[in-house]
N, C-alpha and C. Protein backbone atom coordinates (compact mmCIF):
# COMPACT_ATOMS: atom_id res chain seq x y z
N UNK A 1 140.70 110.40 10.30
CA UNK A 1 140.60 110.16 11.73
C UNK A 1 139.15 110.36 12.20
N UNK A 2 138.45 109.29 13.06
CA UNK A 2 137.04 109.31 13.21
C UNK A 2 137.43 110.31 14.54
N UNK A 3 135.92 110.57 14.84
CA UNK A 3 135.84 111.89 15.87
C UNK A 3 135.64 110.97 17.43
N UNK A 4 136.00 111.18 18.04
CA UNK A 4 135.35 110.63 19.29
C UNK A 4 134.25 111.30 20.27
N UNK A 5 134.17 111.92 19.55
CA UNK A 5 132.37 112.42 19.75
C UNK A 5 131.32 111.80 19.19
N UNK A 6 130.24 111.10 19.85
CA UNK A 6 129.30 110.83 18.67
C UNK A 6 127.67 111.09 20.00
N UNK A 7 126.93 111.06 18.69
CA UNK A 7 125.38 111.61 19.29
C UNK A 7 124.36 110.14 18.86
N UNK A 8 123.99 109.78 19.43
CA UNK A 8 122.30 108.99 19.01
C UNK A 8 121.41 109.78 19.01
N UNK A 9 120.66 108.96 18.20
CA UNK A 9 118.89 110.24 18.33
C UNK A 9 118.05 109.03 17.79
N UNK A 10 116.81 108.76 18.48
CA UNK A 10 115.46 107.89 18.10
C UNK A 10 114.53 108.19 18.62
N UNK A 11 113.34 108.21 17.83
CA UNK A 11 111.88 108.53 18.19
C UNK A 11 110.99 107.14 18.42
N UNK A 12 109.80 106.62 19.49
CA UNK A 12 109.72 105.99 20.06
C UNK A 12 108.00 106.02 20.09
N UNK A 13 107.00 105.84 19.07
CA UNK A 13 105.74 106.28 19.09
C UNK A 13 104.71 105.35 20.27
N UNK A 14 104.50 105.97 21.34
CA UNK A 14 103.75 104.90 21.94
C UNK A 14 102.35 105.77 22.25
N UNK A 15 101.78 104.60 23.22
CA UNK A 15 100.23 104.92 23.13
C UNK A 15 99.96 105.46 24.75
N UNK A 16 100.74 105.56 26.21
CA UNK A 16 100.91 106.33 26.78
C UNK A 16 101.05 107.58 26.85
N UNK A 17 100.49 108.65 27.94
CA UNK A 17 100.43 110.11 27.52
C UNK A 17 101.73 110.17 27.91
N UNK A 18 102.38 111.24 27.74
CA UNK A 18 103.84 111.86 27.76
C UNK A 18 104.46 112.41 29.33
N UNK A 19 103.01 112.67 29.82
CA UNK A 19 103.45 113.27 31.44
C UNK A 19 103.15 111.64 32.00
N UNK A 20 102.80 110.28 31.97
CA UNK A 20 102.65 109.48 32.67
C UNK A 20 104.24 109.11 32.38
N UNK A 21 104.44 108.98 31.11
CA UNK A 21 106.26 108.46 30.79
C UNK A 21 107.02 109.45 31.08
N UNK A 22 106.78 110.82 31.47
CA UNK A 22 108.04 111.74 32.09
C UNK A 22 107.95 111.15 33.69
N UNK A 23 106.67 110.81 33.78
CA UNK A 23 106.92 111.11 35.39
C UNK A 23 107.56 109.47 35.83
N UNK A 24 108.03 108.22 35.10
CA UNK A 24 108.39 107.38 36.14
C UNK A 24 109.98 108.00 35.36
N UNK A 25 110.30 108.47 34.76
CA UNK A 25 111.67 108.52 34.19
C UNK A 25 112.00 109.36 35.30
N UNK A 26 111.36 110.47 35.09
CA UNK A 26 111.81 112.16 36.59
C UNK A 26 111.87 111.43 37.91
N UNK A 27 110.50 110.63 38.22
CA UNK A 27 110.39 110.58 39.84
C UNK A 27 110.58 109.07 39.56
N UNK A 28 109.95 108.14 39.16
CA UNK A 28 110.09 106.93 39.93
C UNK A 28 110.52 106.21 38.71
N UNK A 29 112.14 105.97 38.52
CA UNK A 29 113.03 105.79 37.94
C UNK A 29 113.20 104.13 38.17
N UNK A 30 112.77 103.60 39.45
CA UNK A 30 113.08 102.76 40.67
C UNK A 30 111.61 101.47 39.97
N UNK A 31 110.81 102.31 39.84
CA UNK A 31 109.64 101.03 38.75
C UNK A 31 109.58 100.51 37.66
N UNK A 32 110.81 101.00 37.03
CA UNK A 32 110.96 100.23 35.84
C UNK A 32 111.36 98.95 35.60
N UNK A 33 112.40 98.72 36.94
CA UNK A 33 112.42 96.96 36.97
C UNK A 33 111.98 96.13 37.34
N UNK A 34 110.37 96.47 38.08
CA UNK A 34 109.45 96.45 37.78
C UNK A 34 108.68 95.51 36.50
N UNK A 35 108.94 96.60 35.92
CA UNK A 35 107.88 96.65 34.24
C UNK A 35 109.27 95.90 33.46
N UNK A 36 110.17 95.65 33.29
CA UNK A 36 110.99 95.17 32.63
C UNK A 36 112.67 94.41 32.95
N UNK A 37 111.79 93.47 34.23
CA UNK A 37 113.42 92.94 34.78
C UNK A 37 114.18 92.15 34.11
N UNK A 38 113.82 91.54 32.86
CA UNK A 38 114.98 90.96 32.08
C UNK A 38 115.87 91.70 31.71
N UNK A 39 115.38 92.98 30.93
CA UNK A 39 116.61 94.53 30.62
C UNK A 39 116.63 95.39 31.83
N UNK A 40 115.91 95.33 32.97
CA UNK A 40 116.69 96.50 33.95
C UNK A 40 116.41 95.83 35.37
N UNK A 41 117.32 95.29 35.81
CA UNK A 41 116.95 94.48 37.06
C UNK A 41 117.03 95.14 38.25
N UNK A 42 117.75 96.68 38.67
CA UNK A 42 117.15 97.39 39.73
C UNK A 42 117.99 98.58 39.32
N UNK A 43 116.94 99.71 39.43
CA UNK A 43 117.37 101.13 40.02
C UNK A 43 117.26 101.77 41.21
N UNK A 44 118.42 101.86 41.92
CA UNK A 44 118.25 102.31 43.22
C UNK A 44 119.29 103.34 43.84
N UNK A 45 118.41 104.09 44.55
CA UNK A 45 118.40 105.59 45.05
C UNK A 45 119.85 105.84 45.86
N UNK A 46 120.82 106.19 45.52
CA UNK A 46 122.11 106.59 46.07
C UNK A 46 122.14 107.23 47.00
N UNK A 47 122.18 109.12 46.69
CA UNK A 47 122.18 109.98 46.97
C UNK A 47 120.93 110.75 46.69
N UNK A 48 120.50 112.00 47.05
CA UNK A 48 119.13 112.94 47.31
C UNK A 48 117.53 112.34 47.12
N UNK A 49 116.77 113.19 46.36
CA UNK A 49 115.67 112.34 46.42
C UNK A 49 114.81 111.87 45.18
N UNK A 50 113.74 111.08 45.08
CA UNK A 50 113.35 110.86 43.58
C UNK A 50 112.50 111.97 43.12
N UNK A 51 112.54 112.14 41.93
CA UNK A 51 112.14 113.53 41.38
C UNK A 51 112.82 114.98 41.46
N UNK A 52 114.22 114.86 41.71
CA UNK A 52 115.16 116.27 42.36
C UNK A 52 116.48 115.91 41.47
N UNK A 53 116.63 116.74 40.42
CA UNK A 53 117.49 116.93 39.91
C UNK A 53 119.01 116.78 41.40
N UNK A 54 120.23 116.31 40.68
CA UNK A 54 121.49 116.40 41.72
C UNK A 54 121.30 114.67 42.33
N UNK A 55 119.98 114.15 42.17
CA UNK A 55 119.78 112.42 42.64
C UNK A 55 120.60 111.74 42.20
N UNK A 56 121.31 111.34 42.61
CA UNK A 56 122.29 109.76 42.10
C UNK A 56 121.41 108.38 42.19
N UNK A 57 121.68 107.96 41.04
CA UNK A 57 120.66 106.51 40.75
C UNK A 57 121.67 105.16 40.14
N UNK A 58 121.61 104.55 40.88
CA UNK A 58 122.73 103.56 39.96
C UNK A 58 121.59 102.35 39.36
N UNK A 59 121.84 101.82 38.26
CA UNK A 59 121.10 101.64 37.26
C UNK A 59 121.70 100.14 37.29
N UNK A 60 120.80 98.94 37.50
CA UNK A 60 121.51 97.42 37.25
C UNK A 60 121.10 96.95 36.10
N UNK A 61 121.45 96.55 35.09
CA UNK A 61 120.49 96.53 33.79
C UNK A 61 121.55 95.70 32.73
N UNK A 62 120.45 95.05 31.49
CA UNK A 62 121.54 94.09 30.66
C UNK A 62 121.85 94.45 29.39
N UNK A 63 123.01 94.43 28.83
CA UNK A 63 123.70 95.17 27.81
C UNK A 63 124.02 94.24 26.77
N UNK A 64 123.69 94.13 25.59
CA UNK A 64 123.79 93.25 25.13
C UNK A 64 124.47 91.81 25.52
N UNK A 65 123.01 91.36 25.83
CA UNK A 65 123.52 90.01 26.95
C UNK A 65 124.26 90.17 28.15
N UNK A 66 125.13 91.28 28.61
CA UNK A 66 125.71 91.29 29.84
C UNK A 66 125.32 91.81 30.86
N UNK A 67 125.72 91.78 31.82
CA UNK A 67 125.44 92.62 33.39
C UNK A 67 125.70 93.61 33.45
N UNK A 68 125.35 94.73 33.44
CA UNK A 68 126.39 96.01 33.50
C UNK A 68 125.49 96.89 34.82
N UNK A 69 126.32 97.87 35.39
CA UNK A 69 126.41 99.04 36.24
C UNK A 69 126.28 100.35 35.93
N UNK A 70 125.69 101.24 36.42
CA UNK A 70 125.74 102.61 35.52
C UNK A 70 125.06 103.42 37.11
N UNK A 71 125.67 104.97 37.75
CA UNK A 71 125.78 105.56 38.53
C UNK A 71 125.45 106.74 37.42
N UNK A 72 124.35 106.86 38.00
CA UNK A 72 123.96 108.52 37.48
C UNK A 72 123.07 109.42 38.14
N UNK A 73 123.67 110.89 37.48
CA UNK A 73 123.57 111.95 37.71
C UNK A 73 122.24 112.31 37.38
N UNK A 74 120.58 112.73 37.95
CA UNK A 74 120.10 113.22 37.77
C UNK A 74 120.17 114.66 37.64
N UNK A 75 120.73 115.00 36.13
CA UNK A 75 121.34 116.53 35.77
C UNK A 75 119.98 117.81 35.70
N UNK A 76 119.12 117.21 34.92
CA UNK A 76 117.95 118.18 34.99
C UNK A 76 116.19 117.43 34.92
N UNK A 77 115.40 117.90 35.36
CA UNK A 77 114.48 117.30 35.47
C UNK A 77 113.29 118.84 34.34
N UNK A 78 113.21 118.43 33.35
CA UNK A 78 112.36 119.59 32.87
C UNK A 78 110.64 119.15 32.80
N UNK A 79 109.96 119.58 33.89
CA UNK A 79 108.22 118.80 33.83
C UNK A 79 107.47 119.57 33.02
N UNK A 80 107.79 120.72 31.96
CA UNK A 80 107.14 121.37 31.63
C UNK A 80 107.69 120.67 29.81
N UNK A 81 108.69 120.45 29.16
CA UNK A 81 109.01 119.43 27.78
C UNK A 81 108.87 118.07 28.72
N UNK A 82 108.58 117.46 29.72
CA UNK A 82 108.39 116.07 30.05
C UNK A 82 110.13 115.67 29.44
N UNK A 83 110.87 116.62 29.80
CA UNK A 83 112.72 116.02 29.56
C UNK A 83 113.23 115.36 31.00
N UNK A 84 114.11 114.58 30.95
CA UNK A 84 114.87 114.31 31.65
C UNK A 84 116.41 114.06 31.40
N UNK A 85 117.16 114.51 31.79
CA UNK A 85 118.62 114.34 31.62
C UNK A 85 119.59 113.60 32.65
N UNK A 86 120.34 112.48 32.23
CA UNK A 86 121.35 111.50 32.91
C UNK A 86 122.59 111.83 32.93
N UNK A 87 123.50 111.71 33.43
CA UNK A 87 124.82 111.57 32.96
C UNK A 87 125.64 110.66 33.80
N UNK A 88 126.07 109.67 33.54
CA UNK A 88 126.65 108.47 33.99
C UNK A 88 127.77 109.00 34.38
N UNK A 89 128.36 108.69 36.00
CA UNK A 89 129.42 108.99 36.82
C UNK A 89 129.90 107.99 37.28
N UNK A 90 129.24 106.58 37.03
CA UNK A 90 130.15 105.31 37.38
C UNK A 90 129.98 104.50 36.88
N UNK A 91 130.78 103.35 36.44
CA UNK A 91 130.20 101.94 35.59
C UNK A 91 130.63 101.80 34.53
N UNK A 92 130.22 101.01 33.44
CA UNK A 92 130.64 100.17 32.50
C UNK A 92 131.05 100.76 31.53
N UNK A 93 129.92 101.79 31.24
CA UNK A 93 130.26 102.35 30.11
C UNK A 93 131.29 103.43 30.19
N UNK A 94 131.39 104.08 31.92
CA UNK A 94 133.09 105.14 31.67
C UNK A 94 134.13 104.00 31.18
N UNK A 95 134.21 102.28 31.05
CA UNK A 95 135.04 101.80 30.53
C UNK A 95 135.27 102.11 29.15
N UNK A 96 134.36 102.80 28.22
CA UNK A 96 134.53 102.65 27.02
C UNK A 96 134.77 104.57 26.48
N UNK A 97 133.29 105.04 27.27
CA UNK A 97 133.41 106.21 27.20
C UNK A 97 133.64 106.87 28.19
N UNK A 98 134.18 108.54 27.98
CA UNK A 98 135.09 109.09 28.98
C UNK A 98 133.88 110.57 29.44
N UNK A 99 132.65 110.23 29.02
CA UNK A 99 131.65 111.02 29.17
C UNK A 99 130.52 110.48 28.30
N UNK A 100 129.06 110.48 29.32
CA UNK A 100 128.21 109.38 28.36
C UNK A 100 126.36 110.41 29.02
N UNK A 101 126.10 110.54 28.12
CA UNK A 101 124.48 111.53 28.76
C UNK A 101 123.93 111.04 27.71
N UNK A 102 122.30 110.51 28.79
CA UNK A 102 120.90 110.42 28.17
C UNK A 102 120.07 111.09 28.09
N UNK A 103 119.47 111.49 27.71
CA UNK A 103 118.19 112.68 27.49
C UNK A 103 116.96 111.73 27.29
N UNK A 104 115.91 112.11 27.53
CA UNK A 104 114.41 110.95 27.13
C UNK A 104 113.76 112.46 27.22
N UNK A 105 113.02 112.53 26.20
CA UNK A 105 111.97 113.83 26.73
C UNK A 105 110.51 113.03 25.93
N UNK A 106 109.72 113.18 26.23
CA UNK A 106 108.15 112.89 25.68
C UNK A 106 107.80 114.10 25.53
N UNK A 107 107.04 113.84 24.27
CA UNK A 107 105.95 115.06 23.68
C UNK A 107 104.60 114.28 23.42
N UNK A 108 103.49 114.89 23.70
CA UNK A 108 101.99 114.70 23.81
C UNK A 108 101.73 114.88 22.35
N UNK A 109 100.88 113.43 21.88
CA UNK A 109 100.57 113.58 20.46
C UNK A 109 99.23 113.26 20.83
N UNK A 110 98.29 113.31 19.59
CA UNK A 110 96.83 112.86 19.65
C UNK A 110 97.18 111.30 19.76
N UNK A 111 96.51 110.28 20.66
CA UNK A 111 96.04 108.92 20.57
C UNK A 111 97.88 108.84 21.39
N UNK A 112 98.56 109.12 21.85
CA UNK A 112 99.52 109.13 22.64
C UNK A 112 100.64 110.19 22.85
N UNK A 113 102.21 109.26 22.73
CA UNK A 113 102.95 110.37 22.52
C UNK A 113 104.37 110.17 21.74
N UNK A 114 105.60 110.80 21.48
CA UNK A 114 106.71 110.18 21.05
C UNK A 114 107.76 110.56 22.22
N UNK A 115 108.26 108.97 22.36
CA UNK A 115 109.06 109.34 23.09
C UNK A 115 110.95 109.76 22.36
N UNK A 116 111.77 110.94 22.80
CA UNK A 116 112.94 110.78 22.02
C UNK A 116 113.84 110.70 22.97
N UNK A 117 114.97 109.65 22.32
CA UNK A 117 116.13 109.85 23.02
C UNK A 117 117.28 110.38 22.19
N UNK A 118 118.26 110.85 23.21
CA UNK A 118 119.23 111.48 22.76
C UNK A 118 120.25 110.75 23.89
N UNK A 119 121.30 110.15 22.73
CA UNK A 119 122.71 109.25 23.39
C UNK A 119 123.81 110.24 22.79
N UNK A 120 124.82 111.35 24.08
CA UNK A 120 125.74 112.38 23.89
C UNK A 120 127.03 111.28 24.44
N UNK A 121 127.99 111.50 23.81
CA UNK A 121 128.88 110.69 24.52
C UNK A 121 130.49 110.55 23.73
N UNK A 122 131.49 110.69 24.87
CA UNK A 122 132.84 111.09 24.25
C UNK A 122 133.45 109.64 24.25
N UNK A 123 134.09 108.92 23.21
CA UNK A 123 134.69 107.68 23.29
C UNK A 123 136.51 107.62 23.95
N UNK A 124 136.67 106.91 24.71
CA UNK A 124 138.36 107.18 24.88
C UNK A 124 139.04 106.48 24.34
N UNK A 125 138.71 106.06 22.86
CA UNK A 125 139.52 105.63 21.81
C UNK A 125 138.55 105.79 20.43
N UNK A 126 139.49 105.80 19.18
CA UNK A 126 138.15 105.81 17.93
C UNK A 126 138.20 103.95 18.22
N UNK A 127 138.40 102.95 18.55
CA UNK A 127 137.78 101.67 18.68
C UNK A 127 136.84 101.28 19.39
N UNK A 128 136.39 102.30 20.00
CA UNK A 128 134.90 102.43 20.84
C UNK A 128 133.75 102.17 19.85
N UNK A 129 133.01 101.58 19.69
CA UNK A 129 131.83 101.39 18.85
C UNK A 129 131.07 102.13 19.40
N UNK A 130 130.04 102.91 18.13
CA UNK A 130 129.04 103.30 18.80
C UNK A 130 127.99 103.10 19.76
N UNK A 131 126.98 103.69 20.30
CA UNK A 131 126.74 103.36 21.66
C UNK A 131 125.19 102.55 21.16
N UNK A 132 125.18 101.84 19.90
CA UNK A 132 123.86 101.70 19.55
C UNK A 132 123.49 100.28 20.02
N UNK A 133 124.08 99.45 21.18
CA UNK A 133 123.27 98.94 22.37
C UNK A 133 122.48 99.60 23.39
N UNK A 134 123.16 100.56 23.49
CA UNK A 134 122.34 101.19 24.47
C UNK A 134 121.27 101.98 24.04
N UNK A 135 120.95 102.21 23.00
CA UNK A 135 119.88 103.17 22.22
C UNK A 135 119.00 101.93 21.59
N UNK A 136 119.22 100.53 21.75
CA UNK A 136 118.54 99.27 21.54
C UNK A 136 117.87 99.27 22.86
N UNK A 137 118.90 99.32 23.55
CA UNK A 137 118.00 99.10 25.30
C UNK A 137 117.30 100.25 25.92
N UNK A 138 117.07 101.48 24.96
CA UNK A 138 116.29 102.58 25.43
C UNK A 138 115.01 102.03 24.98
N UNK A 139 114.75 101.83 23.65
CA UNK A 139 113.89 101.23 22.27
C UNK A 139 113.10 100.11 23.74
N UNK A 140 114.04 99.27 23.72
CA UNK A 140 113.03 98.20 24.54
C UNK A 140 112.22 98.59 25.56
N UNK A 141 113.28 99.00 26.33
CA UNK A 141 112.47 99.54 27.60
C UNK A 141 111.21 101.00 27.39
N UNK A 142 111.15 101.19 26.23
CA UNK A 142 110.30 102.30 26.31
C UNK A 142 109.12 101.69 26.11
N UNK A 143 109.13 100.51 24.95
CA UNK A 143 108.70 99.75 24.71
C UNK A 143 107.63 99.07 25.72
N UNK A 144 108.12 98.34 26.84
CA UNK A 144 108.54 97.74 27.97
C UNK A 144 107.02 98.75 28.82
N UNK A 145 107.97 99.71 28.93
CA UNK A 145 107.09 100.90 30.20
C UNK A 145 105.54 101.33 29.26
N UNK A 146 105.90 101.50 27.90
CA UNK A 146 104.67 101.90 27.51
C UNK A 146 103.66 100.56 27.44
N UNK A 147 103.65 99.51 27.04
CA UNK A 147 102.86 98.51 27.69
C UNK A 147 102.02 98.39 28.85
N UNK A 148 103.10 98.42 30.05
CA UNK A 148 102.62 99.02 31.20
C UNK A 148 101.55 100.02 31.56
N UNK A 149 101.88 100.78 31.49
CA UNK A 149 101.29 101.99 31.49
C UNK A 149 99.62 102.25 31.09
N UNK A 150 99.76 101.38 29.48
CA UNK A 150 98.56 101.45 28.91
C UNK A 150 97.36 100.29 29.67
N UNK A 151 98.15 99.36 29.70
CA UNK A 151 97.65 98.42 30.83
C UNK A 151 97.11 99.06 32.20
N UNK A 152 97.60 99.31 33.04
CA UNK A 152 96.99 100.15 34.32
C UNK A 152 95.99 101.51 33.72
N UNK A 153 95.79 101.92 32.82
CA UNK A 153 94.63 102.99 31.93
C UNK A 153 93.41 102.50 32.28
């Protein structure tokens, strides 16, 4: 019997410093579709404020090839590991999973930084596939923002 727990984990080497990629993930969450509207076509501000842990952000963005929805929880904002923590409270993926958290934290390397993610997430069946679209669409978009970024340098 498979577990219906499962974890992602990927490292993400870019050439942006680590506090420029914590800070649109923490505070301005809302510019990334922006920098990458084919995979994230708007994030916008629900509930509290940008950069304040307890923020609700609902997330418009494309999932392997589809449209999808995602309502989340700005759970913790850590500016001192450049972490940020998600946890999805509405949308597509509670269709599959019955609890779903992102983590992104950046660490400061020489000549840039790595970015990691971490995909936590409970399936409400073992026919749930793993969540490794969405750890494709972290990959891009980090991708995506670090371009950016180095560009405006």
């Amino acid at each position: 019997m498979g577990s219906l727990f499962g974890q992602l984990e990927t490292d993400v080497e870019i050439k942006a410093s680590a506090d420029k990629f914590h800070d649109v993930f923490s505070c301005r969450p809302h510019h990334i579709s922006n920098v990458t509207p084919a995979k994230i076509q708007g994030v916008d501000l629900h509930e509290g404020e940008w950069g304040q842990p307890g923020t609700i952000v609902c997330w418009n963005y494309m999932h392997d090839g589809v449209a999808e929805v995602a309502k989340e929880v700005i759970e913790a904002i850590d500016d001192e590991n450049y972490s940020t923590t998600f946890r999805v409270i509405e949308g597509h993926l509670l269709e599959k999973y019955k609890d779903f958290h992102i983590i992104v934290q950046a660490t400061q390397k020489e000549g840039g930084s790595l970015i990691h993610w971490t995909l936590k997430y409970e399936k409400i069946s073992e026919d749930v596939p793993e969540a490794n679209g969405m750890l494709q669409l972290a990959i891009d978009v980090t991708k995506d923002l670090d371009s950016h970024l180095t560009e405006q340098a």
